[in-house]
N, C-alpha and C. Protein backbone atom coordinates (compact mmCIF):
# COMPACT_ATOMS: atom_id res chain seq x y z
N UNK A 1 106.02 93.53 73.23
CA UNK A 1 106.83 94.13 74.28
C UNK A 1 108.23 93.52 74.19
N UNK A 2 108.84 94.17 74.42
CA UNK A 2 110.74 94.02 73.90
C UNK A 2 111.02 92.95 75.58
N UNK A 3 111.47 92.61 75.45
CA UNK A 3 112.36 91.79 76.83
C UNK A 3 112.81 92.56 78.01
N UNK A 4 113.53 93.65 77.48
CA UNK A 4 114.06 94.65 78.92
C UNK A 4 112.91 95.39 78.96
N UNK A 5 111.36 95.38 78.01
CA UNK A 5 110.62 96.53 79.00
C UNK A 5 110.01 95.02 79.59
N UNK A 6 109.48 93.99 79.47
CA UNK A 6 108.91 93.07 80.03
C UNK A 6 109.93 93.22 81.89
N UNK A 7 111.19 92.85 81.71
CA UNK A 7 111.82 93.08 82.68
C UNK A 7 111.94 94.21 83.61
N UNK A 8 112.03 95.21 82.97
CA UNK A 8 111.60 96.30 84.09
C UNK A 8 109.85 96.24 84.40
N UNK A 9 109.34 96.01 83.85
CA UNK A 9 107.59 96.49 84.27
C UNK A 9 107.77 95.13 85.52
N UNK A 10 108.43 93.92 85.51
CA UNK A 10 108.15 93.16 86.52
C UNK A 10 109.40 94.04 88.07
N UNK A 11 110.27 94.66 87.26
CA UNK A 11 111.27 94.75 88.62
C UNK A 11 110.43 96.16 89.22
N UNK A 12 109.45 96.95 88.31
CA UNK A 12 108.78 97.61 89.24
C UNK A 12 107.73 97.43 89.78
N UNK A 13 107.10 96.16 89.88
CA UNK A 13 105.98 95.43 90.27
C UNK A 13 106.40 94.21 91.29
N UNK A 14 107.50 93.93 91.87
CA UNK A 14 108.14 92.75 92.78
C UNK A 14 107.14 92.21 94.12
N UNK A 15 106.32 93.28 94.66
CA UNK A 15 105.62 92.66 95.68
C UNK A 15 104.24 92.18 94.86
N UNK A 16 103.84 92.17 93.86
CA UNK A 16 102.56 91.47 93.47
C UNK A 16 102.50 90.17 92.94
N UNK A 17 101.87 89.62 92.55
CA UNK A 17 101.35 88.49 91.66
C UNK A 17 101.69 88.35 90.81
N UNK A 18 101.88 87.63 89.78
CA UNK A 18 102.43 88.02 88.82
C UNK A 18 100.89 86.61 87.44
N UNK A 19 100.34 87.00 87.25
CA UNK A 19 98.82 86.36 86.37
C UNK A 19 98.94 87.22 85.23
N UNK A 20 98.36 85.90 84.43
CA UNK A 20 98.69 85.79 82.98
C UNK A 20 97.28 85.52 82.19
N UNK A 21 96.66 86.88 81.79
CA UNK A 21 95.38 86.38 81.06
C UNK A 21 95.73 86.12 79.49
N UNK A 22 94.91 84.90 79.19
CA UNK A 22 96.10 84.17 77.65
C UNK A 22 94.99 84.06 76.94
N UNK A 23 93.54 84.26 77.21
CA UNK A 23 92.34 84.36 76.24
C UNK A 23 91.01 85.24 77.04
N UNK A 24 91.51 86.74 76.88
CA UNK A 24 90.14 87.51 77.12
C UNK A 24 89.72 87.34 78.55
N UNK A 25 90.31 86.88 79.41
CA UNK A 25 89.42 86.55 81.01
C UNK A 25 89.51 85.82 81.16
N UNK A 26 90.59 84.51 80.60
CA UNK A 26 91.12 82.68 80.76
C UNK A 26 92.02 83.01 81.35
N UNK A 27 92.39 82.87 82.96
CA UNK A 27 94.20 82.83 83.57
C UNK A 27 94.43 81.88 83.35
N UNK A 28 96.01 81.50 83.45
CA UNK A 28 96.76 81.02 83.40
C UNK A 28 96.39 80.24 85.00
N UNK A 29 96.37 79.12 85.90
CA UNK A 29 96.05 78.44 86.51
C UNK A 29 97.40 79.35 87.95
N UNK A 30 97.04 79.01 88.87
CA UNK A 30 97.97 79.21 89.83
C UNK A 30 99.15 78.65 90.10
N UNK A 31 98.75 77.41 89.41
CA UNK A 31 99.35 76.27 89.66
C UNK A 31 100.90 76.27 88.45
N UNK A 32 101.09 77.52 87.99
CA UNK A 32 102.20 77.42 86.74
C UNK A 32 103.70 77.57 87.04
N UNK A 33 104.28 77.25 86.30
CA UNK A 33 105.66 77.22 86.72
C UNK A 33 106.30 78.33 85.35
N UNK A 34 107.67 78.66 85.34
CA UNK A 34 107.72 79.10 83.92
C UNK A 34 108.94 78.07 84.28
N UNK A 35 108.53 77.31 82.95
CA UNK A 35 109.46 75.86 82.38
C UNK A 35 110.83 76.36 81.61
N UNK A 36 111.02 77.25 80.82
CA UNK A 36 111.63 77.32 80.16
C UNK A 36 112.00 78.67 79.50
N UNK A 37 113.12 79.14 79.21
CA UNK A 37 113.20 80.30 78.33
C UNK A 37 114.19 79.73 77.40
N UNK A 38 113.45 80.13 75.94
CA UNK A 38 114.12 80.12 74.40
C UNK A 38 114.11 81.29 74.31
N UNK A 39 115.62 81.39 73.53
CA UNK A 39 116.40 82.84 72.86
C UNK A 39 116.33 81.92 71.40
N UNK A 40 114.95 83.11 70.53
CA UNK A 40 115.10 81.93 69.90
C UNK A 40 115.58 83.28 67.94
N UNK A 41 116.20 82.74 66.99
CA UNK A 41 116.27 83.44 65.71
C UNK A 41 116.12 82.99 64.82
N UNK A 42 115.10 84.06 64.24
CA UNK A 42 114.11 83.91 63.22
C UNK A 42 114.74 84.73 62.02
N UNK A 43 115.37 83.47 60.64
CA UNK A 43 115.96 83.26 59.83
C UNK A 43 115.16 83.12 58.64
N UNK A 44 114.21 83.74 58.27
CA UNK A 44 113.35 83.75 57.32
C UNK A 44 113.36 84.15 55.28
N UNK A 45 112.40 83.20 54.54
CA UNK A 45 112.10 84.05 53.31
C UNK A 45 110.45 83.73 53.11
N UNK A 46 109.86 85.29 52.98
CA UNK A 46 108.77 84.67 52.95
C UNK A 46 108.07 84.35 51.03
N UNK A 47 106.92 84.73 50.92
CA UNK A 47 106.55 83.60 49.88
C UNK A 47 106.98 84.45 48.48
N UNK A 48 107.02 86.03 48.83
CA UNK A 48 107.41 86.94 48.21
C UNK A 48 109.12 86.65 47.50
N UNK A 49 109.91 86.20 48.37
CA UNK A 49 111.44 85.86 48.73
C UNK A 49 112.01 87.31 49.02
N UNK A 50 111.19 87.40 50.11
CA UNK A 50 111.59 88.94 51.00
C UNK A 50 112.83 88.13 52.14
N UNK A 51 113.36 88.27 52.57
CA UNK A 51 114.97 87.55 53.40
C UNK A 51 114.11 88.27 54.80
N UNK A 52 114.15 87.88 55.72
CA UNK A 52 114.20 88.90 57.13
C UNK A 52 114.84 87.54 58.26
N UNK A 53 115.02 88.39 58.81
CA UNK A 53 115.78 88.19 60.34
C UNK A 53 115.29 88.75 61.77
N UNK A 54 115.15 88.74 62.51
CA UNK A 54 114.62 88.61 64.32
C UNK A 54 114.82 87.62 65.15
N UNK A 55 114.82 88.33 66.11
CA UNK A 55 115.23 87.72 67.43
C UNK A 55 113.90 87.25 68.02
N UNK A 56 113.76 86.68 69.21
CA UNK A 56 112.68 86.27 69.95
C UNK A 56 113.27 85.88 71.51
N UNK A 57 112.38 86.59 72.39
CA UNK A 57 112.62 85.62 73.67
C UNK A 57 111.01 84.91 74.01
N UNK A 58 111.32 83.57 74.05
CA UNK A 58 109.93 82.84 74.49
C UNK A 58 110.29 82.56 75.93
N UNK A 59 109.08 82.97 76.62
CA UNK A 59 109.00 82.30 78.51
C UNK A 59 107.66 81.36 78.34
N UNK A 60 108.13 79.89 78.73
CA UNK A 60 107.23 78.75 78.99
C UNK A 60 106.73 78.64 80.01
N UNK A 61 105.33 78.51 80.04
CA UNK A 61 104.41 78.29 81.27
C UNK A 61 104.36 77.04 81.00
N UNK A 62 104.06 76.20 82.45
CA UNK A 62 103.42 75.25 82.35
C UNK A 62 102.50 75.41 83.66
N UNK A 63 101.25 74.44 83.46
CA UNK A 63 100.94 74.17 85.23
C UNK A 63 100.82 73.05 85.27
N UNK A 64 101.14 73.01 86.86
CA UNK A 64 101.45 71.45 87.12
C UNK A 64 100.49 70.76 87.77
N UNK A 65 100.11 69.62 87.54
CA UNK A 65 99.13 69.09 87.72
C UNK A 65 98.77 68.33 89.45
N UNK A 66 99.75 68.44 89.87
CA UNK A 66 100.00 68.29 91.54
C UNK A 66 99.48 69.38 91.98
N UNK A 67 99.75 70.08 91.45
CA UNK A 67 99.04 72.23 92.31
C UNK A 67 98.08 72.18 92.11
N UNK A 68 96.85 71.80 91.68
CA UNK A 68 95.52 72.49 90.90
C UNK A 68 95.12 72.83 92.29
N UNK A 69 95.00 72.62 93.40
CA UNK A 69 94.28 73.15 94.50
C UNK A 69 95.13 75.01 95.14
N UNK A 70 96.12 75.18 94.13
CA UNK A 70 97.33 76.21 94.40
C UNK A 70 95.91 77.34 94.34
N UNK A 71 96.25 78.48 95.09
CA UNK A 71 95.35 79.58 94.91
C UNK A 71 96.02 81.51 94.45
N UNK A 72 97.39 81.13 95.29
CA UNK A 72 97.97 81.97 95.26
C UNK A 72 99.24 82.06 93.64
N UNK A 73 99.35 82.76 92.74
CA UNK A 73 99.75 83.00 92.34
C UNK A 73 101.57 83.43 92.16
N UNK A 74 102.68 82.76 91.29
CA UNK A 74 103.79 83.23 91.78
C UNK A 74 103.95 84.71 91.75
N UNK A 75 104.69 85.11 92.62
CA UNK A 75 105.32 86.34 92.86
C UNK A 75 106.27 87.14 91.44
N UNK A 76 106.08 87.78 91.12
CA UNK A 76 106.47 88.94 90.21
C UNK A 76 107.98 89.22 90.97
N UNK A 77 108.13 88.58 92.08
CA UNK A 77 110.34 89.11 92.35
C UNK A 77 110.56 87.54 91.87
N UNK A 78 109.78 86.48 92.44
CA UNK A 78 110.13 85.16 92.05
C UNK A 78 110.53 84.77 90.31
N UNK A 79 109.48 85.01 89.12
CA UNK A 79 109.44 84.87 88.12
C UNK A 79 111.20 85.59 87.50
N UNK A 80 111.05 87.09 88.16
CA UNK A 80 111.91 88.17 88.11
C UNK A 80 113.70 87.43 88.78
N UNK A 81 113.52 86.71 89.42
CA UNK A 81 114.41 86.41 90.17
C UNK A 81 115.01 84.89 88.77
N UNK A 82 113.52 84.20 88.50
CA UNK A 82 114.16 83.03 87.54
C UNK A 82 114.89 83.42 86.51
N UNK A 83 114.02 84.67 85.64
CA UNK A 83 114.76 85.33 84.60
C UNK A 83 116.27 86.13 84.39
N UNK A 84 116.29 86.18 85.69
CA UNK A 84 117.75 87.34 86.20
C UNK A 84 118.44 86.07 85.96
N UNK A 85 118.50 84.40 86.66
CA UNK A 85 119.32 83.15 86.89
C UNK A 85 119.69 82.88 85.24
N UNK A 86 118.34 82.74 84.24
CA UNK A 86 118.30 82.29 83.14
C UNK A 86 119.16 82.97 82.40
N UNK A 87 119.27 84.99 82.36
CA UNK A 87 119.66 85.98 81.87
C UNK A 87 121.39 85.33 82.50
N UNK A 88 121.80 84.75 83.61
CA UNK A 88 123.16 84.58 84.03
C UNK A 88 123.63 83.97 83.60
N UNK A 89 123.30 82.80 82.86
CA UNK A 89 123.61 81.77 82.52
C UNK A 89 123.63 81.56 80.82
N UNK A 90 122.19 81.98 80.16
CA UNK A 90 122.49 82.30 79.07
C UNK A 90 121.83 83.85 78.58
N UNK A 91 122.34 84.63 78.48
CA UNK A 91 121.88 85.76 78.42
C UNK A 91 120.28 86.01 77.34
N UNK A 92 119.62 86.67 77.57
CA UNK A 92 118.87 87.14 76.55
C UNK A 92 119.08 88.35 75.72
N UNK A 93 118.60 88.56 74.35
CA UNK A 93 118.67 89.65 73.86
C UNK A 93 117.67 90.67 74.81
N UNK A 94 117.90 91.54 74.96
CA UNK A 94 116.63 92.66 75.47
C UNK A 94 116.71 93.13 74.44
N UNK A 95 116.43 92.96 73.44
CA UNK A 95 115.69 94.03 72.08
C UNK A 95 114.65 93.19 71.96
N UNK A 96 115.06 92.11 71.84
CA UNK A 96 113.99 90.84 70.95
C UNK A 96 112.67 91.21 71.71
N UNK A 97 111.62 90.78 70.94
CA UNK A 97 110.46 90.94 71.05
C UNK A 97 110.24 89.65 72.22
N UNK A 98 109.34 89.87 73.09
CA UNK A 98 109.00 88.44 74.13
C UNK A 98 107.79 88.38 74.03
N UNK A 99 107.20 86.84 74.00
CA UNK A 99 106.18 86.30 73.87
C UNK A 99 106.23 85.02 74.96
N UNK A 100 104.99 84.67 75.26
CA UNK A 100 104.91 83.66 76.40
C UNK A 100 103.87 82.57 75.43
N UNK A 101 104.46 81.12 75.41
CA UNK A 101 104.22 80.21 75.47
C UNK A 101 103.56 79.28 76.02
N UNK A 102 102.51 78.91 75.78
CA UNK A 102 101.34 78.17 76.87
C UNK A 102 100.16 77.37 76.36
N UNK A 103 99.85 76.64 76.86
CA UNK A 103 99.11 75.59 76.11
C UNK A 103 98.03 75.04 77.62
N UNK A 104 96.94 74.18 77.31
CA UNK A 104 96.02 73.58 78.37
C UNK A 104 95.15 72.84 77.72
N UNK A 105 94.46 72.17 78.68
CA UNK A 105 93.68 70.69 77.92
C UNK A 105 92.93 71.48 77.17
N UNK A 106 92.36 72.52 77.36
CA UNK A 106 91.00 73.60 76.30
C UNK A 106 91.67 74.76 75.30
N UNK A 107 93.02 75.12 75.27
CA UNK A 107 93.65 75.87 74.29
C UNK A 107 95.15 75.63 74.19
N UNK A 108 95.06 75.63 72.56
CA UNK A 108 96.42 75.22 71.85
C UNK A 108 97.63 75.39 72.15
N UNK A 109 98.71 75.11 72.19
CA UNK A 109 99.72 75.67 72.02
C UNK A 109 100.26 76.26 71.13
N UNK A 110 100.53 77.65 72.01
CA UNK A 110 100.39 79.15 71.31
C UNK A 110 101.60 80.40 71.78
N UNK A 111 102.83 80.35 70.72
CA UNK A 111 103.29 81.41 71.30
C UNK A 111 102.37 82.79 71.58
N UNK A 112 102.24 83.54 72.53
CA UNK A 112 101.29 84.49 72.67
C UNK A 112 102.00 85.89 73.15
N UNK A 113 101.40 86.82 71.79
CA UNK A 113 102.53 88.09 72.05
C UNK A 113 101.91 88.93 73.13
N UNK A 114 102.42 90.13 74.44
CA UNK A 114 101.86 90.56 75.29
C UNK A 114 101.38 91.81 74.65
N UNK A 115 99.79 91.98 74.77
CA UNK A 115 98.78 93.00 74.24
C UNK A 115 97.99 93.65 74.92
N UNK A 116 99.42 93.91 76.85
CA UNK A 116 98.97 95.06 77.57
C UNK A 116 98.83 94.25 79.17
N UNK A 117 98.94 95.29 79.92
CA UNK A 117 99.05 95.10 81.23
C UNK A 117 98.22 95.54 81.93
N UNK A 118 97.65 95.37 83.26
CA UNK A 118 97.10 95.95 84.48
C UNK A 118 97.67 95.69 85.65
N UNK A 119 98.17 97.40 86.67
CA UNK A 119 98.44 97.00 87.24
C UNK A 119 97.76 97.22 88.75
N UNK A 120 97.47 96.25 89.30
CA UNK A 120 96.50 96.01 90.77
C UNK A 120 97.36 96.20 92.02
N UNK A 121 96.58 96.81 92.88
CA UNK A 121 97.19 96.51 94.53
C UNK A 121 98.34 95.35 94.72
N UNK A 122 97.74 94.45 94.10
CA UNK A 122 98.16 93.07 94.70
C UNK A 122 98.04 92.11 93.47
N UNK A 123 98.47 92.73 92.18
CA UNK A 123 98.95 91.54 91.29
C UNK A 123 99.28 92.84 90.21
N UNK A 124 100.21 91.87 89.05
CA UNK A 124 100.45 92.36 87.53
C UNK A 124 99.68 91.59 86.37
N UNK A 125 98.54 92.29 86.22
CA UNK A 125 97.51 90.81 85.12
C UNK A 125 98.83 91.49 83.78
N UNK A 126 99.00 90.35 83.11
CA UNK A 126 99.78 90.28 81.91
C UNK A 126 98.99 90.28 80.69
N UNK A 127 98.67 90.86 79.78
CA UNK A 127 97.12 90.28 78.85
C UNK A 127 98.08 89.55 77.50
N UNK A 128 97.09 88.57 77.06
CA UNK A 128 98.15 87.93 76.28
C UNK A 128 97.32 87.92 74.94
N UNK A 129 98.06 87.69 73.49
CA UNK A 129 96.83 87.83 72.85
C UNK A 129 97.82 86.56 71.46
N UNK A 130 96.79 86.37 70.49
CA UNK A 130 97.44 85.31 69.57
C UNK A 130 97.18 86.67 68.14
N UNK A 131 99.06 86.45 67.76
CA UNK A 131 99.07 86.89 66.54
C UNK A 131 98.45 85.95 65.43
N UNK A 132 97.89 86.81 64.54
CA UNK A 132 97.09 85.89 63.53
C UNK A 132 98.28 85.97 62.01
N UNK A 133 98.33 84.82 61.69
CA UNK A 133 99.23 84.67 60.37
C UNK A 133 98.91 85.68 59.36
N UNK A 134 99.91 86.06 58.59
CA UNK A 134 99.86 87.08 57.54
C UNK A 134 100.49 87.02 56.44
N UNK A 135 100.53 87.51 55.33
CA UNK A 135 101.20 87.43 53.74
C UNK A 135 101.94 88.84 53.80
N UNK A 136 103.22 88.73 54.26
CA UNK A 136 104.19 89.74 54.28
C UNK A 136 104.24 90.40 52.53
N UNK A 137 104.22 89.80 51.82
CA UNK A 137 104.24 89.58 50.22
C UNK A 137 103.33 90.25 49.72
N UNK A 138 102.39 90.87 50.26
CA UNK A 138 100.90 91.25 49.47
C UNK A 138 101.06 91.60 48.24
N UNK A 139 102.12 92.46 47.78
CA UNK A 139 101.79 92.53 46.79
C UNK A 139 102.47 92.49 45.31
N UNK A 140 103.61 91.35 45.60
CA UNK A 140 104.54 90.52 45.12
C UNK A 140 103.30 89.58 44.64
N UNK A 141 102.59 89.18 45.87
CA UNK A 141 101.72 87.67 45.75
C UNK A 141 100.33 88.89 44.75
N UNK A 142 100.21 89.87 45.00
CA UNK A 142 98.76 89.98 44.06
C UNK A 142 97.66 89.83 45.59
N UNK A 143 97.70 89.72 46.18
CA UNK A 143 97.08 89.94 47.65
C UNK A 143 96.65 91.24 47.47
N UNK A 144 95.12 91.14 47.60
CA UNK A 144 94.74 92.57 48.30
C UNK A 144 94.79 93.13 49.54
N UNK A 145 95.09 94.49 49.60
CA UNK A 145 95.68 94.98 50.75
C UNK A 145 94.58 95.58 51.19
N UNK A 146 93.52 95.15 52.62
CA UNK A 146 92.89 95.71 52.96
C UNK A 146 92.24 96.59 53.24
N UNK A 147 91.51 98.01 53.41
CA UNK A 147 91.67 99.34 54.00
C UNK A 147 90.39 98.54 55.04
N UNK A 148 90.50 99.20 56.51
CA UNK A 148 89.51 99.07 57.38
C UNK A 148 89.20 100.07 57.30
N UNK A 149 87.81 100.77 57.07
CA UNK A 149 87.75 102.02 57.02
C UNK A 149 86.34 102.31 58.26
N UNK A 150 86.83 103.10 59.42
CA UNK A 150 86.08 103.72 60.36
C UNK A 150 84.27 104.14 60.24
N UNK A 151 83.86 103.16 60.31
CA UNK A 151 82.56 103.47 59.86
C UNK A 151 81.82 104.46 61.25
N UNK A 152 81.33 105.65 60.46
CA UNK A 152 80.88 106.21 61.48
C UNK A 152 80.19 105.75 62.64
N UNK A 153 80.30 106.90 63.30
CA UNK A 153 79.28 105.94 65.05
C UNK A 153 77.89 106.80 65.14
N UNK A 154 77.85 107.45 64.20
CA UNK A 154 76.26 108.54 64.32
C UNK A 154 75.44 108.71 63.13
N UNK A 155 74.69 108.66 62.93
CA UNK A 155 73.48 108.72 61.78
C UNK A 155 73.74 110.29 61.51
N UNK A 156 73.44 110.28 60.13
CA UNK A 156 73.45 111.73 59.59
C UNK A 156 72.06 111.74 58.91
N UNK A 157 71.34 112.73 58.49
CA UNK A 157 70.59 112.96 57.63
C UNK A 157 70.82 112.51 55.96
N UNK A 158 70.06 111.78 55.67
CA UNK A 158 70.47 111.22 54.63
C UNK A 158 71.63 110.51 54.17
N UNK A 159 72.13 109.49 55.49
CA UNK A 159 73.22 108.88 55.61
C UNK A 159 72.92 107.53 55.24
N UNK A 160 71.46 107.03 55.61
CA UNK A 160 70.90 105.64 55.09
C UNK A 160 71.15 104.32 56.01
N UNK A 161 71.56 105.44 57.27
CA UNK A 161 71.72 104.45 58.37
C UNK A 161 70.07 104.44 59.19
N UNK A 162 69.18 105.16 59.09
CA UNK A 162 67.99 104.60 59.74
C UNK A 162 66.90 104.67 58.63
């Protein structure tokens, strides 16, 4: 999700919650703050010596360890309100791709790209998901290039599925 749609989906969501699922049905604690925003550029060659370039905006969670009894969740104008201060001060790209940053005593620290939303009465669940490393190069490097191929969902006659 690009930065200005991250930003509008929160400025049309301001009276809810604003929760962050970061592994499948793991929130993000109540107790979080967002610590930090990096505008960050990605100056790359990969193994191929392909050159690329991108932008990034990272938003840092933390939770704080004084809150753990916190129940209520920050507000979606609040978060919205830090990012507008951060955006004043040092601007962000809104093209760049945004990913949220987050770590806990039981999972890594993980930039985590957003892989979809829900939106509730009374909150914005954020779904978060971990990109898995890849060989941009495949076939510079001799890498085979996968096909996933759709395996049917129904038995045929003489298909050798029963």
């Amino acid at each position: 999700m690009k930065t200005k749609e991250f930003l509008s989906l929160l400025s049309d969501n301001g009276n809810k919650e604003l929760v962050f699922d970061y592994n499948k049905g793991a929130l993000v604690g109540a107790n979080y703050h967002l610590t930090e925003v990096k505008n960050i550029t990605v100056d790359s060659v990969d193994c191929g010596a392909g050159i690329d370039f991108w932008k990034e905006t990272i938003v840092q969670l933390w939770e704080s360890p004084d809150e753990l009894d916190k129940t209520r969740f920050m507000s979606v104008s609040k978060a919205l309100q830090i990012l507008n201060r951060v955006n004043g001060i040092k601007p962000m790209e809104l093209e760049a791709e945004l990913k949220i940053e987050y770590s806990n005593a039981n999972f890594h620290t993980a930039q985590l790209f957003i892989d979809g939303y829900d939106i509730y009465e009374d909150r914005l669940l954020i779904k978060l998901a971990v990109e898995k490393t890849d060989c941009k190069a495949k076939e510079e490097c001799g890498v085979p290039i996968e096909v996933n191929a759709e395996k049917e969902a129904s038995c045929s006659p003489g298909g050798g599925c029963c």
